[in-house]
N, C-alpha and C. Protein backbone atom coordinates (compact mmCIF):
# COMPACT_ATOMS: atom_id res chain seq x y z
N UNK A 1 19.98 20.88 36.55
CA UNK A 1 19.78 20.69 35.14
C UNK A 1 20.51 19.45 34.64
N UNK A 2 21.38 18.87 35.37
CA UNK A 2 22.24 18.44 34.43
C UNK A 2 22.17 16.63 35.37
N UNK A 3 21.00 16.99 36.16
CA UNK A 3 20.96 15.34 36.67
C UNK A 3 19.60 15.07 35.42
N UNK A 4 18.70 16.07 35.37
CA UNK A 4 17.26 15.91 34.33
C UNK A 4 18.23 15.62 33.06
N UNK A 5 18.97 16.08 32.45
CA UNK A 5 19.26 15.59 31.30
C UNK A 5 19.61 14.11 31.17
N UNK A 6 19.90 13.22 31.52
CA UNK A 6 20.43 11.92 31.07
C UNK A 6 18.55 11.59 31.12
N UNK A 7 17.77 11.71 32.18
CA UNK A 7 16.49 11.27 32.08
C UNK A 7 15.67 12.03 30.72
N UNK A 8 15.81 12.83 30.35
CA UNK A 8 15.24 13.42 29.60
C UNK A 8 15.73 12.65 28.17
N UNK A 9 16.77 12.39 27.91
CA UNK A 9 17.57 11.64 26.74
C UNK A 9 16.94 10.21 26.86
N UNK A 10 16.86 9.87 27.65
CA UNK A 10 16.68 8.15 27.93
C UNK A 10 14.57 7.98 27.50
N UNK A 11 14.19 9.24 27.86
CA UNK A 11 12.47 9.17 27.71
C UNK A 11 13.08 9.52 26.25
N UNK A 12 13.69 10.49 25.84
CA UNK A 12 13.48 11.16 24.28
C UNK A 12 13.81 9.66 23.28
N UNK A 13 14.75 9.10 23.55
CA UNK A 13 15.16 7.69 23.24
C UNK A 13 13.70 6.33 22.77
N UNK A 14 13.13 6.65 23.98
CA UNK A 14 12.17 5.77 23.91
C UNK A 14 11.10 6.29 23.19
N UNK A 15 10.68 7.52 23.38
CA UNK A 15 9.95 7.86 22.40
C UNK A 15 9.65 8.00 20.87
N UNK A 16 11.37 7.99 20.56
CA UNK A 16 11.51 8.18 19.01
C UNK A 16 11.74 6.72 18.74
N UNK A 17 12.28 5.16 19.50
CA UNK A 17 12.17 4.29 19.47
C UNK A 17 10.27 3.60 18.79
N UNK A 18 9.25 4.15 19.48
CA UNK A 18 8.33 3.70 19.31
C UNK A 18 7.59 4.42 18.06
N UNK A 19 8.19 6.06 17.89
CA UNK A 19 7.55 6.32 16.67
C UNK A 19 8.01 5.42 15.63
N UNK A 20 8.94 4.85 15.36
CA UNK A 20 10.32 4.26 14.52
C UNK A 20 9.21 2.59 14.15
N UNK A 21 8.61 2.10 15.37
CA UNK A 21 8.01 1.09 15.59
C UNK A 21 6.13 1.01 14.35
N UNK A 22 6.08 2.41 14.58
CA UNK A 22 4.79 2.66 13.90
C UNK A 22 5.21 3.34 12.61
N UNK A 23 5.99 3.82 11.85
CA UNK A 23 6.21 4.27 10.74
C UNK A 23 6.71 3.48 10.29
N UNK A 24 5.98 3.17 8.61
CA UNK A 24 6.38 2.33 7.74
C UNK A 24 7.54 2.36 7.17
N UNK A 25 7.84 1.41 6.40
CA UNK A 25 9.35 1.25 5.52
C UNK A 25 9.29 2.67 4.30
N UNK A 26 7.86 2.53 4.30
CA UNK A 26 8.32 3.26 2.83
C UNK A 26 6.62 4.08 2.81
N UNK A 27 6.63 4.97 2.25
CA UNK A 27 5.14 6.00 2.13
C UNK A 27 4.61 5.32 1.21
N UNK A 28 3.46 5.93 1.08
CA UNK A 28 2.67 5.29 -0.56
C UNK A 28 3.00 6.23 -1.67
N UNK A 29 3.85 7.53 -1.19
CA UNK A 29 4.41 8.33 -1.92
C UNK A 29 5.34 7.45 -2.77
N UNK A 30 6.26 6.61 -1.49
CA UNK A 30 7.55 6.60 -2.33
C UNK A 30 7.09 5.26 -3.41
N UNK A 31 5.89 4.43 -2.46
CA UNK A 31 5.18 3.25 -3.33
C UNK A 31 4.98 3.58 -4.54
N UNK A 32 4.76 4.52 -4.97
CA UNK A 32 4.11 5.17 -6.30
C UNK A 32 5.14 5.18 -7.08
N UNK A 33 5.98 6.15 -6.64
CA UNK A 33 7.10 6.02 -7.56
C UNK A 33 7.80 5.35 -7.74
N UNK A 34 7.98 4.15 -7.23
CA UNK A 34 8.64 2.81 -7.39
C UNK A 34 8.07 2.32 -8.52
N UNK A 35 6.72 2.21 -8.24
CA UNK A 35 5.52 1.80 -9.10
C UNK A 35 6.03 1.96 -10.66
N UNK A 36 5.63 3.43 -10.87
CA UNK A 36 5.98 4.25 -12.48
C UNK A 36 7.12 3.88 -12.98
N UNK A 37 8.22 3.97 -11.83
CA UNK A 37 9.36 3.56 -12.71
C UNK A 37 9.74 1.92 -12.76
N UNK A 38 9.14 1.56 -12.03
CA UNK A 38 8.98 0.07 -12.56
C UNK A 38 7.61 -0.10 -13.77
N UNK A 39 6.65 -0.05 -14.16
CA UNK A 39 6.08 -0.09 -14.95
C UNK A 39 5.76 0.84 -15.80
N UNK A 40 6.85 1.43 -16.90
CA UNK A 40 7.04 2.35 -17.90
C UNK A 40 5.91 2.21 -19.04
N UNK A 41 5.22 1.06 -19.34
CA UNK A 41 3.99 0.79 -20.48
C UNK A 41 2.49 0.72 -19.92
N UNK A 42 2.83 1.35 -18.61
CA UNK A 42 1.20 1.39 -18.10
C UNK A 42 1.08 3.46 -18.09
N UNK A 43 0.17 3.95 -18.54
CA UNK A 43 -0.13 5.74 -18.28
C UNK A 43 -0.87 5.79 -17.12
N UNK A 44 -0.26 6.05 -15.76
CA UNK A 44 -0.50 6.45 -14.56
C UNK A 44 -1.04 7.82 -14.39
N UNK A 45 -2.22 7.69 -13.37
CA UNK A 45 -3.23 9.31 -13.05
C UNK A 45 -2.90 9.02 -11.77
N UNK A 46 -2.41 10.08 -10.91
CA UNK A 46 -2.55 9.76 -9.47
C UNK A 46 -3.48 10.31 -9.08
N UNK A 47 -4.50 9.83 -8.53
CA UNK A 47 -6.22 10.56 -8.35
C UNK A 47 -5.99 11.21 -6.92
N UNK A 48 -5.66 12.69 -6.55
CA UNK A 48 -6.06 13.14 -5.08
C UNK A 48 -7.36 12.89 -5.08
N UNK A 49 -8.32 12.75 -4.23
CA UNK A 49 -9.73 13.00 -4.82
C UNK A 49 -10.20 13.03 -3.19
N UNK A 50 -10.54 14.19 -2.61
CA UNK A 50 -11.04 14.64 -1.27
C UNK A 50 -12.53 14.52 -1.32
N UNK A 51 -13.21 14.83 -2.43
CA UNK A 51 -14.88 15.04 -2.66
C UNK A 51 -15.06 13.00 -2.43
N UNK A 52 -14.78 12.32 -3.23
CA UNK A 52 -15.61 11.36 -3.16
C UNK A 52 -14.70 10.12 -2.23
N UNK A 53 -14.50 9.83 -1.07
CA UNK A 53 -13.61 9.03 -0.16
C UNK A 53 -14.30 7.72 -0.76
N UNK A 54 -12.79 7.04 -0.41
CA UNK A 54 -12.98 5.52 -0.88
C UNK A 54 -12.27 5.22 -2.12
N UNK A 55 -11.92 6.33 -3.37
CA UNK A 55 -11.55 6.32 -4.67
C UNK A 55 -10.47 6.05 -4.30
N UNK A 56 -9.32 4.74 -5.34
CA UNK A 56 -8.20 4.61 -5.33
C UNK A 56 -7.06 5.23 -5.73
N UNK A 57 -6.04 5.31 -5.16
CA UNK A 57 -5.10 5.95 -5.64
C UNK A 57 -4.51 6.36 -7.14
N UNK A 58 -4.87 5.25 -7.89
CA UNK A 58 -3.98 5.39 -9.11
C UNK A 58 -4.95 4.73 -10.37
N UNK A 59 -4.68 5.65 -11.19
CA UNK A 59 -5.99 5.02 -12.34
C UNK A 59 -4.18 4.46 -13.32
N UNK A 60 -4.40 3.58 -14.00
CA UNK A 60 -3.62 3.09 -14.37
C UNK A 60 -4.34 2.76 -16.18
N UNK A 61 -3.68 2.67 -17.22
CA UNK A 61 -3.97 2.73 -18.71
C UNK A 61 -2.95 1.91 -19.23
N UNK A 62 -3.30 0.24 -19.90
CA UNK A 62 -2.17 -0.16 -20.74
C UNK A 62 -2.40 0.18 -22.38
N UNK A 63 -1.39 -0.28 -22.59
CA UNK A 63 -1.31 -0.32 -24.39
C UNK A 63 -2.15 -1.08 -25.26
N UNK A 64 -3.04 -1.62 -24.03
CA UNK A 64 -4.11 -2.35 -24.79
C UNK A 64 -5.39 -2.37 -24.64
N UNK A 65 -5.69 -0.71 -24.08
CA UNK A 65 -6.59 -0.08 -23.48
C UNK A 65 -7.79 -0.14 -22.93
N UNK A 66 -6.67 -1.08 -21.99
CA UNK A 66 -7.68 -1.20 -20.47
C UNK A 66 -7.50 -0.33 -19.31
N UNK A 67 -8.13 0.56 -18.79
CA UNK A 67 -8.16 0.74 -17.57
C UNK A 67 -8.30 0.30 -16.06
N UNK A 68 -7.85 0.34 -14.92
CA UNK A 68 -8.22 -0.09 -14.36
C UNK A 68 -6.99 0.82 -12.59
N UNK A 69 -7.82 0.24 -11.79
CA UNK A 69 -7.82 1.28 -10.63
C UNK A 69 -6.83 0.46 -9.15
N UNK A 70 -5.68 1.09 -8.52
CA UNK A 70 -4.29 0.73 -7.62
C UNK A 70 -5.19 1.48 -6.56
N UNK A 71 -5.04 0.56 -5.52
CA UNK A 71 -5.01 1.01 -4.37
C UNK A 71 -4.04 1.11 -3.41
N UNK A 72 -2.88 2.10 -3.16
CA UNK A 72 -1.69 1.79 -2.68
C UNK A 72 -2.01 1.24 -1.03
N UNK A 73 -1.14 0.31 -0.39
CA UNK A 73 -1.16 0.00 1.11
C UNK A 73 0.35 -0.05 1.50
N UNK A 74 0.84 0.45 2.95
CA UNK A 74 2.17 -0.18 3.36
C UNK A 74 1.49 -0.40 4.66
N UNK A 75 2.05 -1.46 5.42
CA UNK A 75 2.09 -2.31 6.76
C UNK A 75 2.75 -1.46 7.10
N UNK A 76 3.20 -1.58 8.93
CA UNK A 76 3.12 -1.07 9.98
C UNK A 76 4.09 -2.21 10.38
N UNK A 77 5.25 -1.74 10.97
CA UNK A 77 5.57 -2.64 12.17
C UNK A 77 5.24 -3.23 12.92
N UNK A 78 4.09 -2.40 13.48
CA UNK A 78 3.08 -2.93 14.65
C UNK A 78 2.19 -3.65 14.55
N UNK A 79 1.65 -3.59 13.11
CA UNK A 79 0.59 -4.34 12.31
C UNK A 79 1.15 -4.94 11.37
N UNK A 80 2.16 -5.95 11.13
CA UNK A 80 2.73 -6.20 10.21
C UNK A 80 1.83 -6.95 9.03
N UNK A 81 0.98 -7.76 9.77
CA UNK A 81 0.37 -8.79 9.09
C UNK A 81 -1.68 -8.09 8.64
N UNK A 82 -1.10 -6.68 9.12
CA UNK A 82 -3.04 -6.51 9.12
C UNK A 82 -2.58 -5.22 7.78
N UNK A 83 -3.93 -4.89 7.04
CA UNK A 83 -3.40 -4.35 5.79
C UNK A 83 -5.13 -2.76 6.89
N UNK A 84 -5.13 -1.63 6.27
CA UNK A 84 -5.96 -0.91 7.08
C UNK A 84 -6.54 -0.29 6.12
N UNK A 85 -7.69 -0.38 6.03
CA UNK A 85 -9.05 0.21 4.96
C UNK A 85 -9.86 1.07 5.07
N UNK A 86 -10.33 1.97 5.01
CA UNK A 86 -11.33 2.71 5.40
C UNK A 86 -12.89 1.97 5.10
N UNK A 87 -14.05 2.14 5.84
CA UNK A 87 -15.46 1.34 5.27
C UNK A 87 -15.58 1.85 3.46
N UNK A 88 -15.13 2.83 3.29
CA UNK A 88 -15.27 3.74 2.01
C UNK A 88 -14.48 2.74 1.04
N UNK A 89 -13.12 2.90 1.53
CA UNK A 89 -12.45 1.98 0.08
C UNK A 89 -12.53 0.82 -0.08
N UNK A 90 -13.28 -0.54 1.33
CA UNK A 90 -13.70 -1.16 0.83
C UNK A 90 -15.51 -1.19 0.09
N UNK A 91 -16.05 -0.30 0.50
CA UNK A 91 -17.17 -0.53 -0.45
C UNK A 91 -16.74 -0.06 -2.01
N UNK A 92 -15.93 0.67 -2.45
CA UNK A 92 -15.31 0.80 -3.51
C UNK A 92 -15.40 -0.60 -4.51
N UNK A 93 -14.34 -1.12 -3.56
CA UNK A 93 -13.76 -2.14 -4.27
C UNK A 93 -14.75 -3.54 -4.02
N UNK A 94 -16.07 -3.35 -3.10
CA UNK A 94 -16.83 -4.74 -3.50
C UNK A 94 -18.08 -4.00 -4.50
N UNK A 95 -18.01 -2.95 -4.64
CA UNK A 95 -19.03 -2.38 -5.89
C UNK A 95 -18.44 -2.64 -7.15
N UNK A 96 -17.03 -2.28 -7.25
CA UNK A 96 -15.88 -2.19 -8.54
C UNK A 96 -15.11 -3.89 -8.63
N UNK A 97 -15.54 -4.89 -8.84
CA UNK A 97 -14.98 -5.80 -8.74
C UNK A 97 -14.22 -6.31 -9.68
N UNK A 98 -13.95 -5.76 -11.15
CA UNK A 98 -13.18 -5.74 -12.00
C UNK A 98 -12.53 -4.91 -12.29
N UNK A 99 -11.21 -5.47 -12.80
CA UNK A 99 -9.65 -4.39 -12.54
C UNK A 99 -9.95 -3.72 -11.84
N UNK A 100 -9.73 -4.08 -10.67
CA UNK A 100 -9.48 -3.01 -9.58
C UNK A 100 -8.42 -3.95 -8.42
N UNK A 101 -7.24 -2.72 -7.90
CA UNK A 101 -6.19 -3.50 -7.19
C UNK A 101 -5.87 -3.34 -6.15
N UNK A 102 -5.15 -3.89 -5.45
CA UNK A 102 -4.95 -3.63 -4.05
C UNK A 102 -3.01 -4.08 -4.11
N UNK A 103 -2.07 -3.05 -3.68
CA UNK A 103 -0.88 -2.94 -4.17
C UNK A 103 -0.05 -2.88 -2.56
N UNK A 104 -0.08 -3.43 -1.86
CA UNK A 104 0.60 -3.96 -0.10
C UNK A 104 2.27 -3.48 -0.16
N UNK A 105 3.23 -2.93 0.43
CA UNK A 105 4.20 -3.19 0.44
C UNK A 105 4.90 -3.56 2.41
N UNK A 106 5.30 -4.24 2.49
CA UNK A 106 5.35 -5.52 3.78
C UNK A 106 6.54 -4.92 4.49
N UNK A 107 6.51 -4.85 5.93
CA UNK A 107 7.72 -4.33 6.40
C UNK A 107 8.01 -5.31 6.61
N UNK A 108 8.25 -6.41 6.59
CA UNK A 108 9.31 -7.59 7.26
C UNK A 108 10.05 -7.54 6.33
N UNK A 109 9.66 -7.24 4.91
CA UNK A 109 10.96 -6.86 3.62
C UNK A 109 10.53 -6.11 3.38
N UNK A 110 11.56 -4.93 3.54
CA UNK A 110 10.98 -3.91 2.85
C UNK A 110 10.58 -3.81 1.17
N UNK A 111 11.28 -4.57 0.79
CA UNK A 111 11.60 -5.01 -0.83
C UNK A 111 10.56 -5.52 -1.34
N UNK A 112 9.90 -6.37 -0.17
CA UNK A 112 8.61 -7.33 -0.90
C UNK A 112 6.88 -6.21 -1.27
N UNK A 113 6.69 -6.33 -2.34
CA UNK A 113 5.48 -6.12 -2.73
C UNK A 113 4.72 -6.96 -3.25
N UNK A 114 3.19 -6.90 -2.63
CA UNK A 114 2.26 -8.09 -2.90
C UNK A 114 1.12 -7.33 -3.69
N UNK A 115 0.63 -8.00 -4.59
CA UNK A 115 -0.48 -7.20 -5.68
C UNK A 115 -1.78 -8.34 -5.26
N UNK A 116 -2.74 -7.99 -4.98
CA UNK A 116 -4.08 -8.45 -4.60
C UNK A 116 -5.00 -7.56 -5.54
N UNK A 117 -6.45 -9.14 -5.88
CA UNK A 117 -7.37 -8.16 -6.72
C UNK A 117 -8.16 -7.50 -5.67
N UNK A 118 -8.92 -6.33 -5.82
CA UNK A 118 -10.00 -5.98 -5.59
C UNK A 118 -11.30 -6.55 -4.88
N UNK A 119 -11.65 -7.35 -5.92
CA UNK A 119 -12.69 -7.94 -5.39
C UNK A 119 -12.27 -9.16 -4.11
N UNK A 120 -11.14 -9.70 -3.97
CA UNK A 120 -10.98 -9.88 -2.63
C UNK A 120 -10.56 -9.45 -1.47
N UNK A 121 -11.61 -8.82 -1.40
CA UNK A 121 -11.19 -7.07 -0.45
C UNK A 121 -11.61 -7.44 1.14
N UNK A 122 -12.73 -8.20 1.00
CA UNK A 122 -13.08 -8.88 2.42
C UNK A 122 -12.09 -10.07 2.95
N UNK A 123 -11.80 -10.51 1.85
CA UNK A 123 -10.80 -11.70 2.72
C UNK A 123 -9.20 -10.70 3.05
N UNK A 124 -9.36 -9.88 2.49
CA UNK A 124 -7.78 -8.90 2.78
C UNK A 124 -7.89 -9.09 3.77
N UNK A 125 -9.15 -7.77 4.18
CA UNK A 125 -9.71 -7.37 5.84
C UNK A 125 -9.05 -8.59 6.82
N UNK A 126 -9.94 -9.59 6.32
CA UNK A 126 -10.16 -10.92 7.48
C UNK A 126 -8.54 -11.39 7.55
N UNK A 127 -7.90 -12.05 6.38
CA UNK A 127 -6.88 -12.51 6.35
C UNK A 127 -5.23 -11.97 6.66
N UNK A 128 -5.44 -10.37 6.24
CA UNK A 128 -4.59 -9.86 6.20
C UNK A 128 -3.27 -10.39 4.84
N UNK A 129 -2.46 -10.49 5.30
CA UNK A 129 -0.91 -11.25 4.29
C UNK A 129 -1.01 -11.90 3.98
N UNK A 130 -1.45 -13.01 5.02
CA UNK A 130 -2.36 -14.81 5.04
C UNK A 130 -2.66 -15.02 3.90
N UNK A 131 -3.31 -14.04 2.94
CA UNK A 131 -4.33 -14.38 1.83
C UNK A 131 -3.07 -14.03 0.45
N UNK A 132 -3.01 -15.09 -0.13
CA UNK A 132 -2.25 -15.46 -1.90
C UNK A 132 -2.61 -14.27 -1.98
N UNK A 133 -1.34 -13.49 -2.47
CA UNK A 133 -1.31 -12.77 -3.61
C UNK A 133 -1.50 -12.73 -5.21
N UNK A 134 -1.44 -12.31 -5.84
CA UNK A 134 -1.92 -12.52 -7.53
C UNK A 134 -0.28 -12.68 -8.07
N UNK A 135 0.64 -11.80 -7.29
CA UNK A 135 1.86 -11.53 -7.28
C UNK A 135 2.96 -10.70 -6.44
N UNK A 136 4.20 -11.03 -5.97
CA UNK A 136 4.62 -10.80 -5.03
C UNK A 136 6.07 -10.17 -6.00
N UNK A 137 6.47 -8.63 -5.56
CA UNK A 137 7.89 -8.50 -5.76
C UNK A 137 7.13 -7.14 -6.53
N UNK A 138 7.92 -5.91 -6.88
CA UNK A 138 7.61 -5.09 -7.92
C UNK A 138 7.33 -5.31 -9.06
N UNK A 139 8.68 -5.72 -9.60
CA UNK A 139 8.84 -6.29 -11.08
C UNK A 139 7.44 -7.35 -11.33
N UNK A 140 7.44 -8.22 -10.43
CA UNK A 140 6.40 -9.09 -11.17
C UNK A 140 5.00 -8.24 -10.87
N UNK A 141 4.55 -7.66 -9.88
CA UNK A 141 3.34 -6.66 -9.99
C UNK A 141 3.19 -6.07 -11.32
N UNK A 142 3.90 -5.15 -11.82
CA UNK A 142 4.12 -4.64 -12.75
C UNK A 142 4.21 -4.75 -14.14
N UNK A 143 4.95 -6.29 -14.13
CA UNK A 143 4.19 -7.22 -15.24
C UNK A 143 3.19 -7.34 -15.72
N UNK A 144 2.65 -8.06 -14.37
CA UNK A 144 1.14 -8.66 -14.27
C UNK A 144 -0.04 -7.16 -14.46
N UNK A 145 0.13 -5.94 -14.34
CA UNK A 145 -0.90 -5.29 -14.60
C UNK A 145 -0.65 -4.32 -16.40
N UNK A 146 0.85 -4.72 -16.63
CA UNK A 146 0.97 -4.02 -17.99
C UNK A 146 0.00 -5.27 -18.76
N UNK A 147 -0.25 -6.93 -18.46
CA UNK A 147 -0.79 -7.55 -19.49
C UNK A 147 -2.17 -7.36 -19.17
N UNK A 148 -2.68 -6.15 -18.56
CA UNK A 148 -4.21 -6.38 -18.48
C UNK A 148 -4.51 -6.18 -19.85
C-alpha cells in the first residue's frame, strides 16, 4: 500500500493540475454579479431560458428606456484567445443585430473585461480577442451600456 501511494498522489497531482488548466478565472455566475454591482442604473433580468437555446443571458433596461440583450463569455486557459458559441447564440445575435452584446472576461487578467457588439459575432468566432473591443475593463463596460 504504501509504495502505490506516492504514485497515486503524483497522478492525483496531475490530474487536478489539468482540471485547474481548463477552468476559468471566474463563472458567468460570478460575471454577472460583478456586472450588477458595477452597473447600478441599468434593471437587469437574468433570462434562464431552456425552451428557446441561443437567448442571451441578461436582458438589461437603462433610464432611458432602452433595452437591450448581454451575452456573458469567460476564456479558458486552454483557449485563451478563442471565445465558444453555440450555432444557436450565434444565429441569435446575426438575426438581433441591434443592442445586443457580447460581455468576454480573459484569463490572462483575470480583471480584464472586454464588451463586443453583437452583430460582430462572426468576426468574434473567426478572430477571437484579436478583434477591438467596444470597451475593455468592467467599469468602462458598464458605462458604455448605462449610455445606451
Amino acid at each position: 500500500m504504501q509504495e502505490t501511494c506516492p504514485y497515486y498522489w503524483q497522478n492525483h497531482r496531475k490530474i487536478i493540475k489539468r482540471i485547474n488548466m481548463v477552468r476559468p478565472p471566474m463563472t458567468e455566475r460570478q460575471l454577472w454579479r460583478k456586472l450588477k454591482n458595477e452597473s447600478k442604473r441599468i434593471t437587469w433580468t437574468r433570462l434562464e431560458n431552456w425552451a428557446l437555446f441561443g437567448t442571451p443571458d441578461l436582458l438589461g433596461y437603462t433610464n432611458n428606456g432602452t433595452f437591450f440583450t448581454v451575452e456573458l463569455k469567460v476564456t479558458t486557459l486552454r483557449n485563451v484567445n478563442f471565445v465558444r458559441f453555440s450555432p444557436h447564440q450565434i444565429s441569435f445575435h446575426i438575426k438581433h443585430k441591434k443592442n445586443t452584446f457580447v460581455l468576454v472576461a480573459c484569463t490572462l487578467d483575470q480583471g480584464l473585461v472586454r464588451l463586443y457588439p453583437g452583430k460582430k459575432i462572426l468576426e468574434l468566432v473567426n478572430l477571437g480577442l484579436k478583434l477591438e473591443p467596444l470597451a475593455c475593463g468592467l467599469s468602462s463596460c458598464a458605462r458604455l451600456l448605462e449610455t445606451l
